[in-house]
N, C-alpha and C. Protein backbone atom coordinates (compact mmCIF):
# COMPACT_ATOMS: atom_id res chain seq x y z
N UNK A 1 4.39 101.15 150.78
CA UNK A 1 4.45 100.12 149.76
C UNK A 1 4.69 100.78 148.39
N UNK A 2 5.17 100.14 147.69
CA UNK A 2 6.20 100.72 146.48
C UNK A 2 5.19 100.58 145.35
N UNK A 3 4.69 101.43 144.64
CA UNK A 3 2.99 101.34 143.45
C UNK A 3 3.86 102.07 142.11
N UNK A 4 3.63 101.52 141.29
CA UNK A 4 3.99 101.71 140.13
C UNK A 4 3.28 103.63 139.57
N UNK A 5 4.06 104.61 138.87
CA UNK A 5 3.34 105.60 139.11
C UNK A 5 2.25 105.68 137.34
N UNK A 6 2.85 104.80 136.27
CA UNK A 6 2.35 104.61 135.23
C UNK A 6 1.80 103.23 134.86
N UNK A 7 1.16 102.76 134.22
CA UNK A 7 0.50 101.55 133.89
C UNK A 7 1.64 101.29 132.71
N UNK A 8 2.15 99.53 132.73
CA UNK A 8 2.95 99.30 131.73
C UNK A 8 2.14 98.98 130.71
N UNK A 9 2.77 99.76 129.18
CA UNK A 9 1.92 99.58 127.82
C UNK A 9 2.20 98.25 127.63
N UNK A 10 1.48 97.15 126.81
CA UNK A 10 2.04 96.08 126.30
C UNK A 10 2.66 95.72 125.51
N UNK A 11 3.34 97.16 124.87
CA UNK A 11 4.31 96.62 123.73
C UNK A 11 5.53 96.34 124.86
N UNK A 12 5.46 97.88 126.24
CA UNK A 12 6.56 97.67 126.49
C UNK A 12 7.06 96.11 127.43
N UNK A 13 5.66 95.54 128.14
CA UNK A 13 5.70 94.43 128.80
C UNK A 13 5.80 92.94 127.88
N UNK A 14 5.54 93.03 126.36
CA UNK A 14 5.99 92.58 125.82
C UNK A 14 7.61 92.05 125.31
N UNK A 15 8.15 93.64 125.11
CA UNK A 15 9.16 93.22 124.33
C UNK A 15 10.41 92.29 125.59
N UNK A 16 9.69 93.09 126.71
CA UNK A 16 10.85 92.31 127.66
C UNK A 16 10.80 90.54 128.09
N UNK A 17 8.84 90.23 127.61
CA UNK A 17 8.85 88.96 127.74
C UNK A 17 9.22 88.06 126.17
N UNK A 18 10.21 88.88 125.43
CA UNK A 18 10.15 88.24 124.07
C UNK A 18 11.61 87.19 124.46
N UNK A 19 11.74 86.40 123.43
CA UNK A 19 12.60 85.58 123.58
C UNK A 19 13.58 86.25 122.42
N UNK A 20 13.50 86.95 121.96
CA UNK A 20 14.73 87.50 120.75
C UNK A 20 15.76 87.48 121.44
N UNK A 21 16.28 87.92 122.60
CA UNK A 21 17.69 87.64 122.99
C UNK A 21 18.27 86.13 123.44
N UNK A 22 17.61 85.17 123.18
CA UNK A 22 18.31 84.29 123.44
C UNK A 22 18.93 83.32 122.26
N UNK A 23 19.77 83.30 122.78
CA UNK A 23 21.30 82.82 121.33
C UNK A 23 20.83 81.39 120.59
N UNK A 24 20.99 80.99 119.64
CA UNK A 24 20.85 80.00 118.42
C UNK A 24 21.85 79.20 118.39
N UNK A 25 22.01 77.75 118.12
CA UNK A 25 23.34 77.43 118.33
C UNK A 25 23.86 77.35 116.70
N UNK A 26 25.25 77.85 116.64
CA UNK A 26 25.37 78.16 114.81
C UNK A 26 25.04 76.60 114.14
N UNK A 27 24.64 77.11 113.16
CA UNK A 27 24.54 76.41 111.88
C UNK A 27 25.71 75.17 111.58
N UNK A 28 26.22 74.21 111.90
CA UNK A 28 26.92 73.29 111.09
C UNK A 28 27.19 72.69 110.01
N UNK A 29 27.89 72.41 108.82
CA UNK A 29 27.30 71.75 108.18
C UNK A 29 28.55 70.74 107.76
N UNK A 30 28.44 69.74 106.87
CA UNK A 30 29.86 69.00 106.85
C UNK A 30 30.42 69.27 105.67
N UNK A 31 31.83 68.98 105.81
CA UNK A 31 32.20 69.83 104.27
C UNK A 31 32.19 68.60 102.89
N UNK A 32 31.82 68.89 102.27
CA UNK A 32 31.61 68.10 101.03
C UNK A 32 32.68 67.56 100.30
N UNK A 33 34.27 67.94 100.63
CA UNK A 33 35.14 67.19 100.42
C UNK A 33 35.62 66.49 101.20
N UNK A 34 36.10 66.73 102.66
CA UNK A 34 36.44 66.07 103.61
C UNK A 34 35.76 65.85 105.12
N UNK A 35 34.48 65.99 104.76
CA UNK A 35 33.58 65.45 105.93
C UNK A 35 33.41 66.16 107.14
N UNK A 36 34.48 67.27 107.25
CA UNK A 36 34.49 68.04 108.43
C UNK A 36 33.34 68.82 108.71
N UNK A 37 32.86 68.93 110.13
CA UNK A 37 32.02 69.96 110.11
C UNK A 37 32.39 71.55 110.30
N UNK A 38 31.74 72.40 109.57
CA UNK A 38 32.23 73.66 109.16
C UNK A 38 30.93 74.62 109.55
N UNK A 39 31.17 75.99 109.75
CA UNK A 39 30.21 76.84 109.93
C UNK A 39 29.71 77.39 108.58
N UNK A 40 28.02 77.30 108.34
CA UNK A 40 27.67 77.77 107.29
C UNK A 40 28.51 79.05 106.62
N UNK A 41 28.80 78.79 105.30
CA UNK A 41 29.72 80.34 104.58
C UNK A 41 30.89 80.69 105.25
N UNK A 42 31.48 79.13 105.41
CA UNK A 42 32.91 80.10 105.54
C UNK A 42 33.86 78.68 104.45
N UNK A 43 34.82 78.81 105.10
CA UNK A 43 36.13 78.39 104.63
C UNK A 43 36.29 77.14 105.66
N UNK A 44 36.41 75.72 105.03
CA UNK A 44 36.45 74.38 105.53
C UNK A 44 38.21 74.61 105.90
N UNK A 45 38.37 74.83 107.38
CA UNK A 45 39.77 75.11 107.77
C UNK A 45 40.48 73.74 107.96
N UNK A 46 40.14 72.59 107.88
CA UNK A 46 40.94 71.04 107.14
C UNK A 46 41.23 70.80 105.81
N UNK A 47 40.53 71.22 104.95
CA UNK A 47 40.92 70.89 103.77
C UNK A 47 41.33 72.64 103.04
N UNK A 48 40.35 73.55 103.06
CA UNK A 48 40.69 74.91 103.10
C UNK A 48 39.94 75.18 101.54
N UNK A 49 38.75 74.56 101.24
CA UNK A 49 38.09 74.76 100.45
C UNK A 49 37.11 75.62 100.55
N UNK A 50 35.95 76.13 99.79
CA UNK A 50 34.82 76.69 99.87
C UNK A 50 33.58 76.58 98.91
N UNK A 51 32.33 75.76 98.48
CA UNK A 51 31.48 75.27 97.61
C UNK A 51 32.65 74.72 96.35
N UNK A 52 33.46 73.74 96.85
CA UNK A 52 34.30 72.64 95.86
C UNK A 52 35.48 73.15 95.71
N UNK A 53 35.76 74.85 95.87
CA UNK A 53 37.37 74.95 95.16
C UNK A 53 38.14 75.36 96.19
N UNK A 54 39.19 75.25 96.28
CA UNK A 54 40.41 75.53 97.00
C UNK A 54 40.82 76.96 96.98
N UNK A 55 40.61 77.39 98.35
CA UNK A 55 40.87 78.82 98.29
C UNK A 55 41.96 79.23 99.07
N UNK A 56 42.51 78.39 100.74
CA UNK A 56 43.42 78.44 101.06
C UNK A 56 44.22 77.26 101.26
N UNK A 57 45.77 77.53 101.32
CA UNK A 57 46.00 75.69 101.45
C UNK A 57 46.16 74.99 102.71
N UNK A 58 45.65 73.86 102.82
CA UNK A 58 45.51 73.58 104.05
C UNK A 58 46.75 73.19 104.76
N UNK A 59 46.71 73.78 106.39
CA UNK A 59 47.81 73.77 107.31
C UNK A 59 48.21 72.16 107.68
N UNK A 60 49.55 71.83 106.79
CA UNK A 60 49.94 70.43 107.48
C UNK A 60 50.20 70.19 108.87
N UNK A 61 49.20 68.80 109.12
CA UNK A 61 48.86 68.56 110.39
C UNK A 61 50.47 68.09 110.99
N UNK A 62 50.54 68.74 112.45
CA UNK A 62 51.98 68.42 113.39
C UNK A 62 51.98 67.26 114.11
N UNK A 63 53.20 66.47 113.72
CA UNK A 63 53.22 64.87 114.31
C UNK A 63 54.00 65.21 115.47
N UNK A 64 53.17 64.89 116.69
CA UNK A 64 54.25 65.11 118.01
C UNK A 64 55.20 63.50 118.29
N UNK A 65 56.62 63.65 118.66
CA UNK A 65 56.95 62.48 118.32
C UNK A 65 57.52 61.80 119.83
């Protein structure tokens, strides 16, 4: 029968019962000019703003016909 040859410390039986590796779902938020939802700190990729000003211009949307 298979016996452990050291006693596990409890930091180390700890850290493996910690939940730190399990993932967060990101942050959303909506953008304040055009309602879209956007990932906290970036660049609203519909309108192409960032906290009110225009930083890139936004990609005109393609009419399939």
């Amino acid at each position: 029968m298979a016996v452990p040859k050291r006693k596990t410390s409890k930091a180390r039986r700890d850290k493996r019962r910690s939940s730190v590796w399990k993932l967060d779902a990101p942050s959303m938020t909506k953008c304040s000019k055009c309602g879209e939802f956007v990932l906290t700190h970036r660049v609203c990729t519909a309108c192409g703003t960032y906290r009110g000003k225009l930083i890139i211009k936004p990609k005109p949307e393609k009419k399939e016909a």
